[in-house]
C-alpha atoms as a PDB file:
ATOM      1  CA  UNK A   1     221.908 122.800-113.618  1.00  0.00           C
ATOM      2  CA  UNK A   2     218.968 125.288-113.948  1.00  0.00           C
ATOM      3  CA  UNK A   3     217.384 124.310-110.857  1.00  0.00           C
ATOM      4  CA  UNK A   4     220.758 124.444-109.013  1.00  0.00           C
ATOM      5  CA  UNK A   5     221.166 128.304-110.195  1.00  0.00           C
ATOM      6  CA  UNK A   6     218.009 129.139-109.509  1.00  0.00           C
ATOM      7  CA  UNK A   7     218.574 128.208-105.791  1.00  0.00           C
ATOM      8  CA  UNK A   8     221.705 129.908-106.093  1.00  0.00           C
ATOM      9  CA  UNK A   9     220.017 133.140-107.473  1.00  0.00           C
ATOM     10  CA  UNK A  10     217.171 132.711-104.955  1.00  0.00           C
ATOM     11  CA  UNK A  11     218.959 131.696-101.819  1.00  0.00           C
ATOM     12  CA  UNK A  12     217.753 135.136-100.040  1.00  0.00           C
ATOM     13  CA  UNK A  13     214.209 134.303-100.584  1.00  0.00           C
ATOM     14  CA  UNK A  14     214.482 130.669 -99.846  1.00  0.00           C
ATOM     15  CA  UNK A  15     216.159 131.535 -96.624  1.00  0.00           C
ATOM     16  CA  UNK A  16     213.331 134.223 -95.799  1.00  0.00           C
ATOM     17  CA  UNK A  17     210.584 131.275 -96.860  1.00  0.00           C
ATOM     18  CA  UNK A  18     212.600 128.662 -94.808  1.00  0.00           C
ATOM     19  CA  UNK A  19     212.367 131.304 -92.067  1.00  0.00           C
ATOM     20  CA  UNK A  20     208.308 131.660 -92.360  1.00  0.00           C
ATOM     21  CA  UNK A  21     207.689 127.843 -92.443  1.00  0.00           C
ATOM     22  CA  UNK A  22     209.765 127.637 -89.816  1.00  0.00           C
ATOM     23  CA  UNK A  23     207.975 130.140 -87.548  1.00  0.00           C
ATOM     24  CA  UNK A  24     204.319 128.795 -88.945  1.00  0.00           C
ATOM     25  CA  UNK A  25     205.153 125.087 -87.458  1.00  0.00           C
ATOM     26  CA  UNK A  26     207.208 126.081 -84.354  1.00  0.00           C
ATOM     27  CA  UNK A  27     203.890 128.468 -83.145  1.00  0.00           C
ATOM     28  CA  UNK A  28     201.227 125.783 -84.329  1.00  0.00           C
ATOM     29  CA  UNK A  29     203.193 123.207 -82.777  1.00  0.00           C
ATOM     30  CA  UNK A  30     204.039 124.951 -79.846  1.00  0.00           C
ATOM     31  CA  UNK A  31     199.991 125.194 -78.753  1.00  0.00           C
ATOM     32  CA  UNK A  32     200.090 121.612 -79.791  1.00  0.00           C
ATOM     33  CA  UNK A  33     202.638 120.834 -77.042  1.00  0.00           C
ATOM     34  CA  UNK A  34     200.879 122.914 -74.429  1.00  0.00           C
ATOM     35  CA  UNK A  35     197.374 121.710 -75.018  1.00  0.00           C
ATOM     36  CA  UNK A  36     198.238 118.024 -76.386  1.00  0.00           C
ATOM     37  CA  UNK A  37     200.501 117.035 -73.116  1.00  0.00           C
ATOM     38  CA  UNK A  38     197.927 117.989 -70.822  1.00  0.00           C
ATOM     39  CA  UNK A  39     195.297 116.002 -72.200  1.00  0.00           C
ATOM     40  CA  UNK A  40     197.009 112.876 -73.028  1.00  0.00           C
ATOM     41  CA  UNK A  41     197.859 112.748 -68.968  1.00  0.00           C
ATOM     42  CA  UNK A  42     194.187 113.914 -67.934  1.00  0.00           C
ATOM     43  CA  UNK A  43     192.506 111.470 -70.084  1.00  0.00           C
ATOM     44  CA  UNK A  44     194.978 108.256 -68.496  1.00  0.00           C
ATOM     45  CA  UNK A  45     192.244 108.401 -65.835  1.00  0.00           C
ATOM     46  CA  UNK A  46     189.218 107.430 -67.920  1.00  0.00           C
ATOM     47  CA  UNK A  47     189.766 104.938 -70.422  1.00  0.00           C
ATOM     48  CA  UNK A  48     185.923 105.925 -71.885  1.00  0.00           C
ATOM     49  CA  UNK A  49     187.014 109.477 -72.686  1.00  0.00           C
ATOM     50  CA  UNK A  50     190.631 108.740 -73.601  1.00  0.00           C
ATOM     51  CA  UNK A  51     188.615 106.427 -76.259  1.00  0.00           C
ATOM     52  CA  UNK A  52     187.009 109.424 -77.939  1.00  0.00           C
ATOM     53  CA  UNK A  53     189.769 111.502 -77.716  1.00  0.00           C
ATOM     54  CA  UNK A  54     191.988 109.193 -79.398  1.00  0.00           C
ATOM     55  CA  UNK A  55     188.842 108.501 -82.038  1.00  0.00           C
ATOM     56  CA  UNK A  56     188.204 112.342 -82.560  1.00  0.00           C
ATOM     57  CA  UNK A  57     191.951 113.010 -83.343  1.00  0.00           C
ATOM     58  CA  UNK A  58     192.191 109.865 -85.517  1.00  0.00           C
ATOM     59  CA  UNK A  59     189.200 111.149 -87.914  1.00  0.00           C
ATOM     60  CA  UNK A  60     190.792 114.356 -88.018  1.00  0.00           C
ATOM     61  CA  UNK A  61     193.784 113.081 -89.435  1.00  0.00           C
ATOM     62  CA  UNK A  62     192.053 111.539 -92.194  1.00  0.00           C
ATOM     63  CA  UNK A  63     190.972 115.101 -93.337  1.00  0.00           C
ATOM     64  CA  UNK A  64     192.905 115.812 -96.426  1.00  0.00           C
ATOM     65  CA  UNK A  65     195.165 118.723 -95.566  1.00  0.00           C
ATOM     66  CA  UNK A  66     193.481 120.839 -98.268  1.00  0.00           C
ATOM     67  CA  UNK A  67     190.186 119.838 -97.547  1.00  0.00           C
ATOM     68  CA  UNK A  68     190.783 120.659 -93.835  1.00  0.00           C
ATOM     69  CA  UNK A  69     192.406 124.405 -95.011  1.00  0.00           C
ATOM     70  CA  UNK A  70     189.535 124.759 -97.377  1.00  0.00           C
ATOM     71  CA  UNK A  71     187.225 124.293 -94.611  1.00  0.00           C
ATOM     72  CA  UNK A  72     188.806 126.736 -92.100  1.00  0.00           C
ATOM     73  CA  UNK A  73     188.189 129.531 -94.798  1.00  0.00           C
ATOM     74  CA  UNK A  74     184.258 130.049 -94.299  1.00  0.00           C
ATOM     75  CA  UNK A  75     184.488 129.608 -90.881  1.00  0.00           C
ATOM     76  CA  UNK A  76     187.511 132.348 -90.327  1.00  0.00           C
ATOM     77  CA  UNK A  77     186.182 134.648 -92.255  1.00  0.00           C
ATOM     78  CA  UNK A  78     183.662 135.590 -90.060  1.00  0.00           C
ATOM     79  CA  UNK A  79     186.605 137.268 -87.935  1.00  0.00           C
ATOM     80  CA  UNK A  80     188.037 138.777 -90.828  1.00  0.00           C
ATOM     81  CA  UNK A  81     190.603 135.636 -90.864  1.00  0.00           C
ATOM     82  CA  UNK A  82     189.668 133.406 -93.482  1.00  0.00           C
ATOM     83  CA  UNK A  83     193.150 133.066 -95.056  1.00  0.00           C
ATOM     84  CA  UNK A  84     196.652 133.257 -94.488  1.00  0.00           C
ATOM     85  CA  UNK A  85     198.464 132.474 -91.255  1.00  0.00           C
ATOM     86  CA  UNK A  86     195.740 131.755 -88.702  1.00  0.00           C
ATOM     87  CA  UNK A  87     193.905 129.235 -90.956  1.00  0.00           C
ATOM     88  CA  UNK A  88     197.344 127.324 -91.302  1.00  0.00           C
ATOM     89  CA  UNK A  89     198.056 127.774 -87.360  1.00  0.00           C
ATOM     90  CA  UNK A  90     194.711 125.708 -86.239  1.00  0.00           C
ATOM     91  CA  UNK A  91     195.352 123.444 -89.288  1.00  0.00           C
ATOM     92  CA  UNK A  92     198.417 122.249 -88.345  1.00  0.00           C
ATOM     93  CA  UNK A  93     197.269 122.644 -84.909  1.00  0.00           C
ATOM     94  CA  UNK A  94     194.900 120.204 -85.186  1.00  0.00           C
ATOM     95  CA  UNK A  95     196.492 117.505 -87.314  1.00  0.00           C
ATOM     96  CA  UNK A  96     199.361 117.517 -84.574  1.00  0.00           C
ATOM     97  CA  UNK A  97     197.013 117.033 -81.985  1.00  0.00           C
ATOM     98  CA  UNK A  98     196.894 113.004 -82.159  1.00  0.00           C
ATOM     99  CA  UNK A  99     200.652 111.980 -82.397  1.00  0.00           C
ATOM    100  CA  UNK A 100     201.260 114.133 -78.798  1.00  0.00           C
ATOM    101  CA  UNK A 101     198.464 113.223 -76.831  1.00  0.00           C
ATOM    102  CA  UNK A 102     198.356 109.277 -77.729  1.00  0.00           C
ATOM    103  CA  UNK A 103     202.194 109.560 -77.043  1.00  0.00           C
ATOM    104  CA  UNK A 104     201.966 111.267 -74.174  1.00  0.00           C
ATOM    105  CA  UNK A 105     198.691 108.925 -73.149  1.00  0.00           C
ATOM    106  CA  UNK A 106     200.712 105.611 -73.348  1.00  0.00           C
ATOM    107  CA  UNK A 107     204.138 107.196 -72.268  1.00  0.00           C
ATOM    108  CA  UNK A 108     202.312 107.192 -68.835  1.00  0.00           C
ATOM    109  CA  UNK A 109     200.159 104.504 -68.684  1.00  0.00           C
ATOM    110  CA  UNK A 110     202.716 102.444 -69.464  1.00  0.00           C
ATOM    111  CA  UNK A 111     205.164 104.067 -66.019  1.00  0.00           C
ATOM    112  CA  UNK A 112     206.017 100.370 -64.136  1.00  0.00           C
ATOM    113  CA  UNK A 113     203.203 100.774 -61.487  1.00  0.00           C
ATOM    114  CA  UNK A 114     206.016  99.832 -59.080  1.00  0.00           C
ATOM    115  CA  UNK A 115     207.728 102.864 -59.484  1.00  0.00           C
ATOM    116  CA  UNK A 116     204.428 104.835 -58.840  1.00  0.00           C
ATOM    117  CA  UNK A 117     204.221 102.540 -55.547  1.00  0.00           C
ATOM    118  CA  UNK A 118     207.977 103.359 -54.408  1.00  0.00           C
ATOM    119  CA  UNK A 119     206.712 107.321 -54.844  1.00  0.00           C
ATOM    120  CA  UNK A 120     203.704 106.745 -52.922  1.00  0.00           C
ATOM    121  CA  UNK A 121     205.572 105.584 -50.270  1.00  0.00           C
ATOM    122  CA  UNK A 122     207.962 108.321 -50.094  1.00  0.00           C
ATOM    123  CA  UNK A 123     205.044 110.487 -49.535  1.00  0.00           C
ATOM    124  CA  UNK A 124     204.744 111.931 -52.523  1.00  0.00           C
ATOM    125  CA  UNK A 125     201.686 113.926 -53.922  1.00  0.00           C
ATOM    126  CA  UNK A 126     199.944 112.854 -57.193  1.00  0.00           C
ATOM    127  CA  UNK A 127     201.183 116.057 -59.115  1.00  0.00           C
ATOM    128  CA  UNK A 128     205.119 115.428 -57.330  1.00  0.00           C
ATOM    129  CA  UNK A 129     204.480 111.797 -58.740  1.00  0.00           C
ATOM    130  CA  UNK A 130     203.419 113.045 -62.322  1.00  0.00           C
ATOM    131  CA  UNK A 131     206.166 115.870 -62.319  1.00  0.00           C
ATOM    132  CA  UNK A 132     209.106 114.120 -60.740  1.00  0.00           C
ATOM    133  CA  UNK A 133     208.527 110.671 -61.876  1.00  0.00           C
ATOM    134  CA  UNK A 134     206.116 110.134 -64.513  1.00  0.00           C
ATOM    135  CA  UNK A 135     206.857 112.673 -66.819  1.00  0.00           C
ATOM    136  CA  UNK A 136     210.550 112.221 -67.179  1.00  0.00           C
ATOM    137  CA  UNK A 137     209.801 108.289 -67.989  1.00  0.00           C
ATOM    138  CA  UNK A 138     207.181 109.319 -70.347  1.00  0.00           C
ATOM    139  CA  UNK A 139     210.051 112.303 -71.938  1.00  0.00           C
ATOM    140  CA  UNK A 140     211.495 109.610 -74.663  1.00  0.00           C
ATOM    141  CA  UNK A 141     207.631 108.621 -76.146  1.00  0.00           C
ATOM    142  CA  UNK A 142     206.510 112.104 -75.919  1.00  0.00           C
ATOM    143  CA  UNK A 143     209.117 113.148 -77.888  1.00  0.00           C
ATOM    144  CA  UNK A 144     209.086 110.821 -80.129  1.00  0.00           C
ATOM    145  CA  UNK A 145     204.878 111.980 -81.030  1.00  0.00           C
ATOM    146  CA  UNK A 146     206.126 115.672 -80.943  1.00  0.00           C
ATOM    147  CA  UNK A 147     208.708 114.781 -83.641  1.00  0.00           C
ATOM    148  CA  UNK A 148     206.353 112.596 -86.006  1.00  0.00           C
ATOM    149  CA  UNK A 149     204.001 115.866 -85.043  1.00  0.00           C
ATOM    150  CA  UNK A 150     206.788 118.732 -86.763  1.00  0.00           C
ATOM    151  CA  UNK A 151     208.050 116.335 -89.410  1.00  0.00           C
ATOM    152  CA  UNK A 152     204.605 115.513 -90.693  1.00  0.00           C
ATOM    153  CA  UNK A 153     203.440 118.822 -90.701  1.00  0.00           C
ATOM    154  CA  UNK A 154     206.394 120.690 -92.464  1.00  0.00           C
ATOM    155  CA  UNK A 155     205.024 119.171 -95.648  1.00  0.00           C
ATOM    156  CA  UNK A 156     201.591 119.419 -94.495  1.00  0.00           C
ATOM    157  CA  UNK A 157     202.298 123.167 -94.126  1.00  0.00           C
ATOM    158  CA  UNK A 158     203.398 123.232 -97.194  1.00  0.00           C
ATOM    159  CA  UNK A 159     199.973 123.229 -98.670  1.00  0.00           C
ATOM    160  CA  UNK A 160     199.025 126.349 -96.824  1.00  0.00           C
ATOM    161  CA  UNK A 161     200.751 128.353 -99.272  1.00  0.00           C
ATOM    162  CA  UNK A 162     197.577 127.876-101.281  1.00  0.00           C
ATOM    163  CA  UNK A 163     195.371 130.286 -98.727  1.00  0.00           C
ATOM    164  CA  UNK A 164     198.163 133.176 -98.717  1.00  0.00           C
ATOM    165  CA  UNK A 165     200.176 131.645 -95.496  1.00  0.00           C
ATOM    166  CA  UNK A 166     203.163 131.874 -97.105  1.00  0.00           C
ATOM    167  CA  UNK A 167     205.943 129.519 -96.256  1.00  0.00           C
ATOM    168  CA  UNK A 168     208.264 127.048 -98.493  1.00  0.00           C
ATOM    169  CA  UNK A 169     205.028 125.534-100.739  1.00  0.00           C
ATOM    170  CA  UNK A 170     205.076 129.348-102.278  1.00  0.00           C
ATOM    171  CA  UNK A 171     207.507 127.846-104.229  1.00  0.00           C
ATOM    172  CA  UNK A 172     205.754 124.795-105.699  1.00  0.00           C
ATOM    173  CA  UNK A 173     202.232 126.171-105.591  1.00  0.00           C
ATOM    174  CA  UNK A 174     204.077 128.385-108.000  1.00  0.00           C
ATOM    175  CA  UNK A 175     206.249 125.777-109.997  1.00  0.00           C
ATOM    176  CA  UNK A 176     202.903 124.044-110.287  1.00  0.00           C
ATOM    177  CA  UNK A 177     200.658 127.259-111.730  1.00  0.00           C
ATOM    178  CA  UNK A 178     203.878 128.645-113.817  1.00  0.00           C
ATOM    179  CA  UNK A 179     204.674 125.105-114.759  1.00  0.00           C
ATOM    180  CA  UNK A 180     208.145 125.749-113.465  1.00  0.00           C
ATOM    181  CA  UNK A 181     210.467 122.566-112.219  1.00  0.00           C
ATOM    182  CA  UNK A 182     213.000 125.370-111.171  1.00  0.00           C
ATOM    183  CA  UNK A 183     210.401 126.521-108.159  1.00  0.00           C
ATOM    184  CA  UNK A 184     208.712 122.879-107.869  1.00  0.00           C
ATOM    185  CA  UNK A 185     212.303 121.332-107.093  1.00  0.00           C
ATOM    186  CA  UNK A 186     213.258 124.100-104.998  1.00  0.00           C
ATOM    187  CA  UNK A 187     210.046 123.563-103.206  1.00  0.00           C
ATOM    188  CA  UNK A 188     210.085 119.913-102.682  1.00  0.00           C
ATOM    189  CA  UNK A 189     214.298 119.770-101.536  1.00  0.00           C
ATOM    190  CA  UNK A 190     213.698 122.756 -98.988  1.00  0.00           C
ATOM    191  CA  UNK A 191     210.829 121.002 -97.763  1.00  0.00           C
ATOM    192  CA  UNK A 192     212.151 117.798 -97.361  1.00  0.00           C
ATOM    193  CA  UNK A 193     215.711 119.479 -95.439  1.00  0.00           C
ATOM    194  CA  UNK A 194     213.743 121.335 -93.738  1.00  0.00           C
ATOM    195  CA  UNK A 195     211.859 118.084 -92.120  1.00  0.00           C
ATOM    196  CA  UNK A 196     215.452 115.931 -91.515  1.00  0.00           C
ATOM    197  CA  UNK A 197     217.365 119.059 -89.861  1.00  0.00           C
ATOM    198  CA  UNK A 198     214.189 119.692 -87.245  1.00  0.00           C
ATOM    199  CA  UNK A 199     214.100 115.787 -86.669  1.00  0.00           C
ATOM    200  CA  UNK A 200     217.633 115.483 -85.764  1.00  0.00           C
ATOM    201  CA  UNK A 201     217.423 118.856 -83.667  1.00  0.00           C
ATOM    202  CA  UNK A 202     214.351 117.422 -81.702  1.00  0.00           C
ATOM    203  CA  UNK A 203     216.102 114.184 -81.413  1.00  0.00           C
ATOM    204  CA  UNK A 204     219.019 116.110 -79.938  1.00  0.00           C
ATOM    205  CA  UNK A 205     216.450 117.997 -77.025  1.00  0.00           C
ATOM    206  CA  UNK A 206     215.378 114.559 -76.299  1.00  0.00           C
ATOM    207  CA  UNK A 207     218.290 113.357 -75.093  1.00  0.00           C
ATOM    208  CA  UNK A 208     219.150 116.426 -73.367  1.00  0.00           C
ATOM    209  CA  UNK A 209     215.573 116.580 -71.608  1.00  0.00           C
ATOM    210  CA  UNK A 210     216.178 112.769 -70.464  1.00  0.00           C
ATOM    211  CA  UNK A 211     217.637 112.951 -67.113  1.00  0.00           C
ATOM    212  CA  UNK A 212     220.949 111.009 -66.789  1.00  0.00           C
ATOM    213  CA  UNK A 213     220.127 108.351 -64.953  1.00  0.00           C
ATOM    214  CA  UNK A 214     217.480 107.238 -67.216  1.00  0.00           C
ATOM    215  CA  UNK A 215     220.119 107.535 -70.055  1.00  0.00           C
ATOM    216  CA  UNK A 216     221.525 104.243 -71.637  1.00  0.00           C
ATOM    217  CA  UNK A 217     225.238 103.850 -71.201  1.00  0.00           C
END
């Protein structure tokens, strides 16, 4: 019951904190989108440098989240941007870096080289191929690394609260120092809605970015 009227006391500043998390992970993975898609298609034409792609991104997600925020502070500094919200950006940035392109790199290598064939033959160009056939058969997978990417990193971002970003984990950095469950709790549940509600709204743009004949019926 104490928890439950501390939300209800709090529900302004858990909706402004909701609001901050929500605009930290939309930008980070936002850049994530633009330069993750790009280079999960380029590197489907060299298997060598798709392999160290893939590698690099893989041994950046095995950077502990901290670790990785910690690290950005030294570096950042030196333009006067050693915490707060562009530490947390790249951060984020980079951790959702491997979901999108090895999605996007096996949504298209893995287009029925038929169809490619049939677009050849209509004579279309490589980029009218990628734009108007590959990349709406690749729309499900891609979507489906974008929306590991955003539910992943909500909690990740979480943990950015720690160097001043602000953000939902205000609350249980602070339950944590205060040694409050009240702000812990609050923490954790807003967190954790905060990940199902963008899941099911992604999953919702996915099927509206499918075109209809691709749809099942």
């Amino acid at each position: 019951m104490e928890t439950w009227q501390f939300m209800v006391n709090n529900i302004d500043l858990i909706a402004s904190r909701t609001l901050e998390h929500i605009s930290l992970v939309s930008v980070a993975i936002g850049l994530a989108i633009i330069t993750g898609v790009p280079i999960g298609i380029a590197i489907t034409q060299n298997k060598k440098a798709a392999s160290i792609v893939l590698y690099i991104g893989a041994i950046i997600m095995t950077i502990p989240s901290i670790a990785l925020f910690g690290m950005m502070i030294p570096i950042l500094s030196k333009f006067g941007q050693g915490i707060g919200y562009v530490p947390a950006v790249i951060a984020v940035l980079l951790y959702s870096q491997l979901p999108i392109i090895r999605n996007t790199y096996t949504a298209i290598n893995n287009v029925d080289p038929a169809l490619r064939e049939a677009a050849r033959g209509m004579g279309m160009t490589a980029l009218q191929r990628l734009r108007k056939v590959e990349i709406p058969l690749a729309i499900p997978v891609i979507m489906a690394g974008v929306r590991s990417a955003v539910v992943l990193n909500i909690g990740v971002m979480a943990i950015a609260a720690y160097i001043g970003a602000g953000g939902l984990g205000v609350f249980i950095s602070r339950g944590i120092s205060q040694t409050d469950p009240r702000q812990l709790i609050t923490g954790a549940v807003a967190v954790s809605l905060l990940a199902i509600v963008a899941d099911y709204a992604l999953l919702w743009l996915q099927n509206r970015l499918i075109p209809a004949g691709l749809k099942r019926t």
